[in-house]
C-alpha atoms as a PDB file:
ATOM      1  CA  UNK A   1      -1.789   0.775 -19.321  1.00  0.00           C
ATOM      2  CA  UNK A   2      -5.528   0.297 -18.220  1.00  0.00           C
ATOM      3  CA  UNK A   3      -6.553  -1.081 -15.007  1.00  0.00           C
ATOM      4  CA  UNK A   4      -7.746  -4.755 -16.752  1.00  0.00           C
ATOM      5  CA  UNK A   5      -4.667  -5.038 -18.391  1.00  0.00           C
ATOM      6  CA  UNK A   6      -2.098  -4.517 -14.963  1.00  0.00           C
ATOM      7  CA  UNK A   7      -4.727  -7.397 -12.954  1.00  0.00           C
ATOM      8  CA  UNK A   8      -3.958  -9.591 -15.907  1.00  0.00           C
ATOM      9  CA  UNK A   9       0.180  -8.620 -15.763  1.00  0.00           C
ATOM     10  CA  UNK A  10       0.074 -10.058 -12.289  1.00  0.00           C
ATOM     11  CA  UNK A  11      -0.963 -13.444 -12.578  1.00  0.00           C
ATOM     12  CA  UNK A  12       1.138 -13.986 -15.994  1.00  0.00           C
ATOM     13  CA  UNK A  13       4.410 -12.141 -15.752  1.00  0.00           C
ATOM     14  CA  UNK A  14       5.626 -13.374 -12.610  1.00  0.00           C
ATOM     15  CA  UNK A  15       7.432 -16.342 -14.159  1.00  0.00           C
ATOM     16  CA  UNK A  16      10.228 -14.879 -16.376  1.00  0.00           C
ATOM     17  CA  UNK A  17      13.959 -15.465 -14.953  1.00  0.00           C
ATOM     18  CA  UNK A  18      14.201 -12.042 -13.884  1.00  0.00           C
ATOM     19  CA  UNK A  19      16.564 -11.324 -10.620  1.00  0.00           C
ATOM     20  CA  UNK A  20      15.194 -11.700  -7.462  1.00  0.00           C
ATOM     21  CA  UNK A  21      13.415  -9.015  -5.868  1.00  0.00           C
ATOM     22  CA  UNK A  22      14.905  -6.985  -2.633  1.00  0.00           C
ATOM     23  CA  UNK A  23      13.264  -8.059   1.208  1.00  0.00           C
ATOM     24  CA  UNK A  24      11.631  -5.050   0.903  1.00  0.00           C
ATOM     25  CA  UNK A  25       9.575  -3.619  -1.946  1.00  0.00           C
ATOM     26  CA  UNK A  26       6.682  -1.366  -2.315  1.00  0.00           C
ATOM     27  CA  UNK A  27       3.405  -2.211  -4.093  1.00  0.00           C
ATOM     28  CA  UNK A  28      -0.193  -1.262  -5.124  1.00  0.00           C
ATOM     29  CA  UNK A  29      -3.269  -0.988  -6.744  1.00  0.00           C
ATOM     30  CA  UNK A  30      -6.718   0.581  -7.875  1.00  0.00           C
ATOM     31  CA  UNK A  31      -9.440  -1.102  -5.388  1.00  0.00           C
ATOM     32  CA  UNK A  32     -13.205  -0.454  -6.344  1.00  0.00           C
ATOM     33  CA  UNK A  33     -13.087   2.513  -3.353  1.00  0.00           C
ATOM     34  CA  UNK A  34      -9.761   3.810  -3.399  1.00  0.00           C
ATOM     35  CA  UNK A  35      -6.196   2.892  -3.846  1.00  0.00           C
ATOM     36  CA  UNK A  36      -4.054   0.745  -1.763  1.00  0.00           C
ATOM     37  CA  UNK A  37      -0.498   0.559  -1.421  1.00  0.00           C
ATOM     38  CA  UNK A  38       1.538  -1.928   0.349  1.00  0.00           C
ATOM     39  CA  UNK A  39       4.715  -2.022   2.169  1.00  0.00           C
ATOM     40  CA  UNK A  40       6.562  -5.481   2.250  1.00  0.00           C
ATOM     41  CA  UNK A  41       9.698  -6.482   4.197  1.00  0.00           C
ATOM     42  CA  UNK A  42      10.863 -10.242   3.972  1.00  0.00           C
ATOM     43  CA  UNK A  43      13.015 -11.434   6.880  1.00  0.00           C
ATOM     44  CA  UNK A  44      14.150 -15.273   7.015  1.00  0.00           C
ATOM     45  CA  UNK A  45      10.908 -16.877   8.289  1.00  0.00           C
ATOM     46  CA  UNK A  46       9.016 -13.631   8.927  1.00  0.00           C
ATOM     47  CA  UNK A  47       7.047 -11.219   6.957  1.00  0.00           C
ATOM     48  CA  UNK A  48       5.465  -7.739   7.929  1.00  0.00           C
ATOM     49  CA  UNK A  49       3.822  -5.469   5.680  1.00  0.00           C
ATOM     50  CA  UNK A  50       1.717  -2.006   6.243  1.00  0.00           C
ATOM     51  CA  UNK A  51      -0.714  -1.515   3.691  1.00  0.00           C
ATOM     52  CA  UNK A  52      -2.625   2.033   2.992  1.00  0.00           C
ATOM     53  CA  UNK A  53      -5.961   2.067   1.865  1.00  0.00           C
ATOM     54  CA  UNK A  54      -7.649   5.881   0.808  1.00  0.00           C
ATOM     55  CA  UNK A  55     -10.481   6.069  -0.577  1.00  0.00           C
ATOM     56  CA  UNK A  56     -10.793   7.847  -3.894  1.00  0.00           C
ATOM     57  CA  UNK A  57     -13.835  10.371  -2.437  1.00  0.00           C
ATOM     58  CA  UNK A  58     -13.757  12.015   1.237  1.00  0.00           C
ATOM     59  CA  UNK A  59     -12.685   9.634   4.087  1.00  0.00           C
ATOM     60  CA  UNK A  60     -10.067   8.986   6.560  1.00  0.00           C
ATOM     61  CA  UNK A  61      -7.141   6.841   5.487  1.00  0.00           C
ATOM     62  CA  UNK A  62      -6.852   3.270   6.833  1.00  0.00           C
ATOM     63  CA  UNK A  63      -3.116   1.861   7.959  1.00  0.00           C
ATOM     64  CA  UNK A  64      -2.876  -1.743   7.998  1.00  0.00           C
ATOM     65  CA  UNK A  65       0.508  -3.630   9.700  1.00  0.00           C
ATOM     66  CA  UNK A  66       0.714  -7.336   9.805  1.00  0.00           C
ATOM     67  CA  UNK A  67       3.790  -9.736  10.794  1.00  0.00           C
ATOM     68  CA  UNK A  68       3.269 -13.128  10.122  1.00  0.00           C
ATOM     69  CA  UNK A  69       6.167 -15.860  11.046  1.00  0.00           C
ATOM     70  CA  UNK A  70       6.783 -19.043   9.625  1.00  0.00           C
ATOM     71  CA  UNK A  71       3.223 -18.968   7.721  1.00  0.00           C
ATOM     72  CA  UNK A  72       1.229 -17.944  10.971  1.00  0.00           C
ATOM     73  CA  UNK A  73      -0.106 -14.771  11.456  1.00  0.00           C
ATOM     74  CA  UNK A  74       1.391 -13.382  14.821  1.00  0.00           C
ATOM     75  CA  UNK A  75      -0.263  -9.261  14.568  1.00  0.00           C
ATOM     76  CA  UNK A  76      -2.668  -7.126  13.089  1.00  0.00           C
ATOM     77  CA  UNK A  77      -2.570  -3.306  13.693  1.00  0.00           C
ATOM     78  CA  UNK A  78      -5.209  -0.889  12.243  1.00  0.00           C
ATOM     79  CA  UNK A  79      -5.389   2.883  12.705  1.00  0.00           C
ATOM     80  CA  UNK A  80      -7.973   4.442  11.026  1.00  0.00           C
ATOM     81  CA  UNK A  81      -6.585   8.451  10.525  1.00  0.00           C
ATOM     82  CA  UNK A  82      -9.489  10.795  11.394  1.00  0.00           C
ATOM     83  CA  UNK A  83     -11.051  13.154  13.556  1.00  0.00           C
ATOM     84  CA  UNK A  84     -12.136  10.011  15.549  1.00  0.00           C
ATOM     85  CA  UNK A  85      -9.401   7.319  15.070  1.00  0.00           C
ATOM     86  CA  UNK A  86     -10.093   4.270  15.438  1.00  0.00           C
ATOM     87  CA  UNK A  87      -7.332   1.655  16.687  1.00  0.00           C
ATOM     88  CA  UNK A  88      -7.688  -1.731  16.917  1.00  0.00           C
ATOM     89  CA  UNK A  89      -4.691  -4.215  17.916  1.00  0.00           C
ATOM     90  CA  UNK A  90      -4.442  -7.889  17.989  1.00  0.00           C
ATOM     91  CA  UNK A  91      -1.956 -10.687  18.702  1.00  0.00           C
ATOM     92  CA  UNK A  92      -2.160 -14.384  17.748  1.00  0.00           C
ATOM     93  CA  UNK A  93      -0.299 -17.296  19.307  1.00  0.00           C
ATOM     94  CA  UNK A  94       1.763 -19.779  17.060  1.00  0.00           C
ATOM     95  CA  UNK A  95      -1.669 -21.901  16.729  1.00  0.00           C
ATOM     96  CA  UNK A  96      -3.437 -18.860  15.642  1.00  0.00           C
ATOM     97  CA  UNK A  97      -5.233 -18.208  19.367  1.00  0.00           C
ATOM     98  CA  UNK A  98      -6.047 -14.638  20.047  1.00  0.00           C
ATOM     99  CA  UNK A  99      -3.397 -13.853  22.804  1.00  0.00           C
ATOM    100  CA  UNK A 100      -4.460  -9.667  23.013  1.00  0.00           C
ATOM    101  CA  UNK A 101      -6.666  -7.755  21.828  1.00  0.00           C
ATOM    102  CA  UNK A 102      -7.631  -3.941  22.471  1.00  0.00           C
ATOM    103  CA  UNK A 103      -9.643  -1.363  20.711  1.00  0.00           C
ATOM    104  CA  UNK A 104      -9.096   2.109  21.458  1.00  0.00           C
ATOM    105  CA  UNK A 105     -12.310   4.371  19.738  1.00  0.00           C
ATOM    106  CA  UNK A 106     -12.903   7.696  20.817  1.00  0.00           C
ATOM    107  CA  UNK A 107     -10.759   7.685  23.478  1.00  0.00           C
ATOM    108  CA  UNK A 108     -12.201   4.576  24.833  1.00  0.00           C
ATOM    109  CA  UNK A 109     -11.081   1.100  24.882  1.00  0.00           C
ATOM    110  CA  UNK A 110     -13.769  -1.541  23.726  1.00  0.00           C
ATOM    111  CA  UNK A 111     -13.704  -5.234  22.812  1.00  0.00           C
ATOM    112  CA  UNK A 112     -13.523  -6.458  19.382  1.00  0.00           C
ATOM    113  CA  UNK A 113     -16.197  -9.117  18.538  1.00  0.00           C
ATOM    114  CA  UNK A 114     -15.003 -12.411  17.239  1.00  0.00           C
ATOM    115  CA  UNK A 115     -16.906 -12.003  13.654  1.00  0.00           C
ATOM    116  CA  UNK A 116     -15.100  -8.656  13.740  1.00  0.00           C
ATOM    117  CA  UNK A 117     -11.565 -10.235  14.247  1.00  0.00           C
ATOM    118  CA  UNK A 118     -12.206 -13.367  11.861  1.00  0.00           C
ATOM    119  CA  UNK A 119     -12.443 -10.875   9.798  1.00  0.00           C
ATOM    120  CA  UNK A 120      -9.373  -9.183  10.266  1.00  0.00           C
ATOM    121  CA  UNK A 121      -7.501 -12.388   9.832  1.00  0.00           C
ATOM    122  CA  UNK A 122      -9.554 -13.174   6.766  1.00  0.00           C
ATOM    123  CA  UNK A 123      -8.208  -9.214   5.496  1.00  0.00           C
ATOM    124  CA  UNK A 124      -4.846 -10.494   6.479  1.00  0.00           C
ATOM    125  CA  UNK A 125      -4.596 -13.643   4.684  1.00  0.00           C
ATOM    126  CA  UNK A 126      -5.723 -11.798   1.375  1.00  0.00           C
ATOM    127  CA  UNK A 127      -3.516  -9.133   1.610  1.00  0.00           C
ATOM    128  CA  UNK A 128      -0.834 -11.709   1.549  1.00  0.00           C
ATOM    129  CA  UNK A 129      -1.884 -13.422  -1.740  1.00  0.00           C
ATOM    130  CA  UNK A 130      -2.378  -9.900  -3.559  1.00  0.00           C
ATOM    131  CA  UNK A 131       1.007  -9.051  -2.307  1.00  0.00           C
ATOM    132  CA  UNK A 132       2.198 -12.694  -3.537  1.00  0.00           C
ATOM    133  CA  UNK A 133       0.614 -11.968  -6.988  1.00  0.00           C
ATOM    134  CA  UNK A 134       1.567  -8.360  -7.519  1.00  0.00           C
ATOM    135  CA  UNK A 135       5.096  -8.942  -6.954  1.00  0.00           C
ATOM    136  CA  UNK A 136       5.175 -12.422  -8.609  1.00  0.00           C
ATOM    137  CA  UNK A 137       3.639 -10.024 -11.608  1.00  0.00           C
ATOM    138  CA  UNK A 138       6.859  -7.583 -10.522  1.00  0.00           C
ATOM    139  CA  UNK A 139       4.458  -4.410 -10.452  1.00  0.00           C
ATOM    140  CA  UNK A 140       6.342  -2.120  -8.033  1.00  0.00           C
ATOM    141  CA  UNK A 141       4.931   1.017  -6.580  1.00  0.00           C
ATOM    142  CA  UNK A 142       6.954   4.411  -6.904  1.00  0.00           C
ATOM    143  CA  UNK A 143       5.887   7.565  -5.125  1.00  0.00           C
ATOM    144  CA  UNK A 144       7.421  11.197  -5.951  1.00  0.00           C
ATOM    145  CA  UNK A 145       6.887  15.079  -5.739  1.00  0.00           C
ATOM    146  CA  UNK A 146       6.278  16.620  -9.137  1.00  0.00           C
ATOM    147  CA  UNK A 147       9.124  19.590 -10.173  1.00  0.00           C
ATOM    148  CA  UNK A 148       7.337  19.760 -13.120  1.00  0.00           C
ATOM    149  CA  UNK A 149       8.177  19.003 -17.390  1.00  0.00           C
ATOM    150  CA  UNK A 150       6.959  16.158 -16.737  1.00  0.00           C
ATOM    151  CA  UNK A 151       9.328  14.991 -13.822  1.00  0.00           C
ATOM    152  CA  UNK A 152       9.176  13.843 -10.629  1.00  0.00           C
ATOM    153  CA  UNK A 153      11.913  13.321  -7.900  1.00  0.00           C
ATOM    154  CA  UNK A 154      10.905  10.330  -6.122  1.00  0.00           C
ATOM    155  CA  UNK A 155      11.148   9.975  -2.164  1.00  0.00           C
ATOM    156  CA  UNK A 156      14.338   8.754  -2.486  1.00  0.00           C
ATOM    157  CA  UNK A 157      15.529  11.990  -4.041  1.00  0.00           C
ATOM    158  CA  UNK A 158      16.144  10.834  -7.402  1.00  0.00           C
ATOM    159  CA  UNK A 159      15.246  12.850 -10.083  1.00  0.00           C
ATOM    160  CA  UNK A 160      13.145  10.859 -12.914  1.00  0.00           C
ATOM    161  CA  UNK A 161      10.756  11.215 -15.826  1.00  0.00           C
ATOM    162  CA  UNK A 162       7.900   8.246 -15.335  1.00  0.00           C
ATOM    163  CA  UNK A 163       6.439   6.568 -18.463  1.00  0.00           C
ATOM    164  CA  UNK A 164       3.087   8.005 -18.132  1.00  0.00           C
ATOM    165  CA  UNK A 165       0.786   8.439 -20.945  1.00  0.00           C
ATOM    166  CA  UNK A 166      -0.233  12.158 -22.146  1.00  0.00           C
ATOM    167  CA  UNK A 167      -3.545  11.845 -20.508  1.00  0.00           C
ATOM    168  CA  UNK A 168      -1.737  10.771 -16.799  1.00  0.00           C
ATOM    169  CA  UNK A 169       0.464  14.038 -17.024  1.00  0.00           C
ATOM    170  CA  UNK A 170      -2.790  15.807 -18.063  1.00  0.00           C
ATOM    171  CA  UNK A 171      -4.385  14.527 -14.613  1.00  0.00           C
ATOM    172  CA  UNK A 172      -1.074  15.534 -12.678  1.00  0.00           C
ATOM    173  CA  UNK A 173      -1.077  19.149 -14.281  1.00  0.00           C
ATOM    174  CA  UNK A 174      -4.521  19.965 -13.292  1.00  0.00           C
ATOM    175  CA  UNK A 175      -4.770  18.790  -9.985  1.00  0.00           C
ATOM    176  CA  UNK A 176      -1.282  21.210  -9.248  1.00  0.00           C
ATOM    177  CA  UNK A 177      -2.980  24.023 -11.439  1.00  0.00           C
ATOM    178  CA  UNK A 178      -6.307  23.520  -9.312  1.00  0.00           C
ATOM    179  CA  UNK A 179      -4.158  23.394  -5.705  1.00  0.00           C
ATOM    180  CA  UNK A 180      -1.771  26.020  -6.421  1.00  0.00           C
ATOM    181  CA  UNK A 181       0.779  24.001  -4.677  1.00  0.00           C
ATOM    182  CA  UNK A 182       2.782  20.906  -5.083  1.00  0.00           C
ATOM    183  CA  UNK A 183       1.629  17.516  -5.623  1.00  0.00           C
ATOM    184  CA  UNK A 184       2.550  14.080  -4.772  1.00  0.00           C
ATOM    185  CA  UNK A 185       2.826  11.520  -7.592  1.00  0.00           C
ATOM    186  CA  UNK A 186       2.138   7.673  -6.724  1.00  0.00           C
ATOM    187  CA  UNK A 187       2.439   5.232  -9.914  1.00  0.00           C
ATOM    188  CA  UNK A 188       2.794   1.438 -10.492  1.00  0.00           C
ATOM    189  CA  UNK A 189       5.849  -0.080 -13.096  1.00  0.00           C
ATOM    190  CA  UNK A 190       5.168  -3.431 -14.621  1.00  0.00           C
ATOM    191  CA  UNK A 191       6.879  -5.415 -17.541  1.00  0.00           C
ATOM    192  CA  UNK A 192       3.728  -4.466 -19.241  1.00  0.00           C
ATOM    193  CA  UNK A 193       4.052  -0.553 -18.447  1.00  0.00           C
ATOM    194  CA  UNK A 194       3.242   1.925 -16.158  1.00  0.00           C
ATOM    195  CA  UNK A 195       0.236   3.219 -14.895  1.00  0.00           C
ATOM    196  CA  UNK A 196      -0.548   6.391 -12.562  1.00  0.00           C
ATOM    197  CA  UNK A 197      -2.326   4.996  -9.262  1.00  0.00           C
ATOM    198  CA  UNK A 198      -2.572   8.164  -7.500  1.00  0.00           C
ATOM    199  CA  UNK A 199      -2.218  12.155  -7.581  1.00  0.00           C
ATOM    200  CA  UNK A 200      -2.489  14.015  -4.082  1.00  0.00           C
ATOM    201  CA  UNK A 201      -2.153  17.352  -2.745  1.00  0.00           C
ATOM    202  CA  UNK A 202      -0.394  16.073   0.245  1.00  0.00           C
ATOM    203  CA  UNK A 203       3.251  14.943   0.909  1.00  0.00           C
ATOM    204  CA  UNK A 204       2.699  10.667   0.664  1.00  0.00           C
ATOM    205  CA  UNK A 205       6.498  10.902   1.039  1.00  0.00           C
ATOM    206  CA  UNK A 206       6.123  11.831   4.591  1.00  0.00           C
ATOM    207  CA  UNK A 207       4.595   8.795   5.625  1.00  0.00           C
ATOM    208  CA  UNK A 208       5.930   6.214   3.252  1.00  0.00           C
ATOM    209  CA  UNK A 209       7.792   3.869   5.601  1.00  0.00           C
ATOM    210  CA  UNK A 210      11.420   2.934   5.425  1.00  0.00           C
ATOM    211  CA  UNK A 211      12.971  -0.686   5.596  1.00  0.00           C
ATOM    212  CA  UNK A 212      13.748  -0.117   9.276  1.00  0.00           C
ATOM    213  CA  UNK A 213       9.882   0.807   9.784  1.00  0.00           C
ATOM    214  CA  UNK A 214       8.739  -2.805   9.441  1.00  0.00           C
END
């Protein structure tokens, strides 16, 4: 399934009569730089989701959490993973007033400007409606280690065989072939199909977060 077509799956296939979806669920696509996957856990009138943004050349991963309750965003957390992290934290009132904010870079706590943190909120707010549309659309995100035969055993231990097209196993073969060591697995399954979103020499398993993580 190309990229055009899984866009198009989640604006039009989230209104069959399909069961409800679990609190939490697991998400993701292709961005222009890299692919993101996100994290969702619905809790009466609260939300929180960590999404994962890595860029598809060299470059530190970005982690994302935000809680929002009752429709107002209460937290953003973001923890860029280098060799120079930068952290950035910041809490909103019930009106949406900045109540804290602190960013540590290089050791070294700064301020965070206020185009920098409209921003943020902006970030925040979109987030949200991709989430909204890619599980309206029902496009779930599974992650897994490759045993090879063209099978994976997800993080959860189960042993499966993805619907990946000949090409997609191709990618997964080389980049194991070219490391000389396992691989991790990340793909997307939609009513429409499935698509591989990611193949990585290092364990995403590790930090894939559980339900009691958010």
């Amino acid at each position: 399934m190309k990229r055009l077509a899984v866009l198009l799956t989640l604006l039009l296939a989230g209104c069959s009569s399909q069961p409800s979806l679990p609190d939490f669920t697991a998400s993701g696509y292709l961005a222009d730089r890299g692919v993101v996957r996100i994290w969702r856990k619905n809790h009466q009138h609260s939300v929180h989701m960590l999404t994962v943004f890595k860029p598809f050349q060299e470059g530190a991963a970005v982690f994302t959490r935000y809680s929002w309750q009752d429709g107002n965003l209460t937290s953003i957390e973001r923890h860029l993973k280098d060799a120079q992290p930068d952290d950035v934290t910041l809490r909103f009132d019930g009106d949406g007033s900045l109540s804290f904010m602190q960013r540590q870079l290089a050791g070294q706590r700064e301020a965070v400007s206020e185009d920098t943190i409209e921003l943020y909120k902006f970030d925040a707010q979109r987030m949200l409606k991709i989430s909204d549309a890619l599980l309206a659309g029902r496009v779930l995100l599974k992650q897994g280690r490759w045993q090879g035969s063209d099978k994976l055993q997800t993080c959860q231990g189960e042993q499966i065989k993805p619907a990946l097209d000949e090409s997609e196993w191709q990618r997964v073969e080389q980049l194991q072939h070219q490391a000389g060591s396992a691989v991790s697995v990340a793909w997307l399954e939609a009513p429409a199909g499935t698509q591989l979103l990611a193949v990585s020499t290092e364990d995403d398993c590790q930090w894939a977060p559980q339900e009691a993580d958010l």
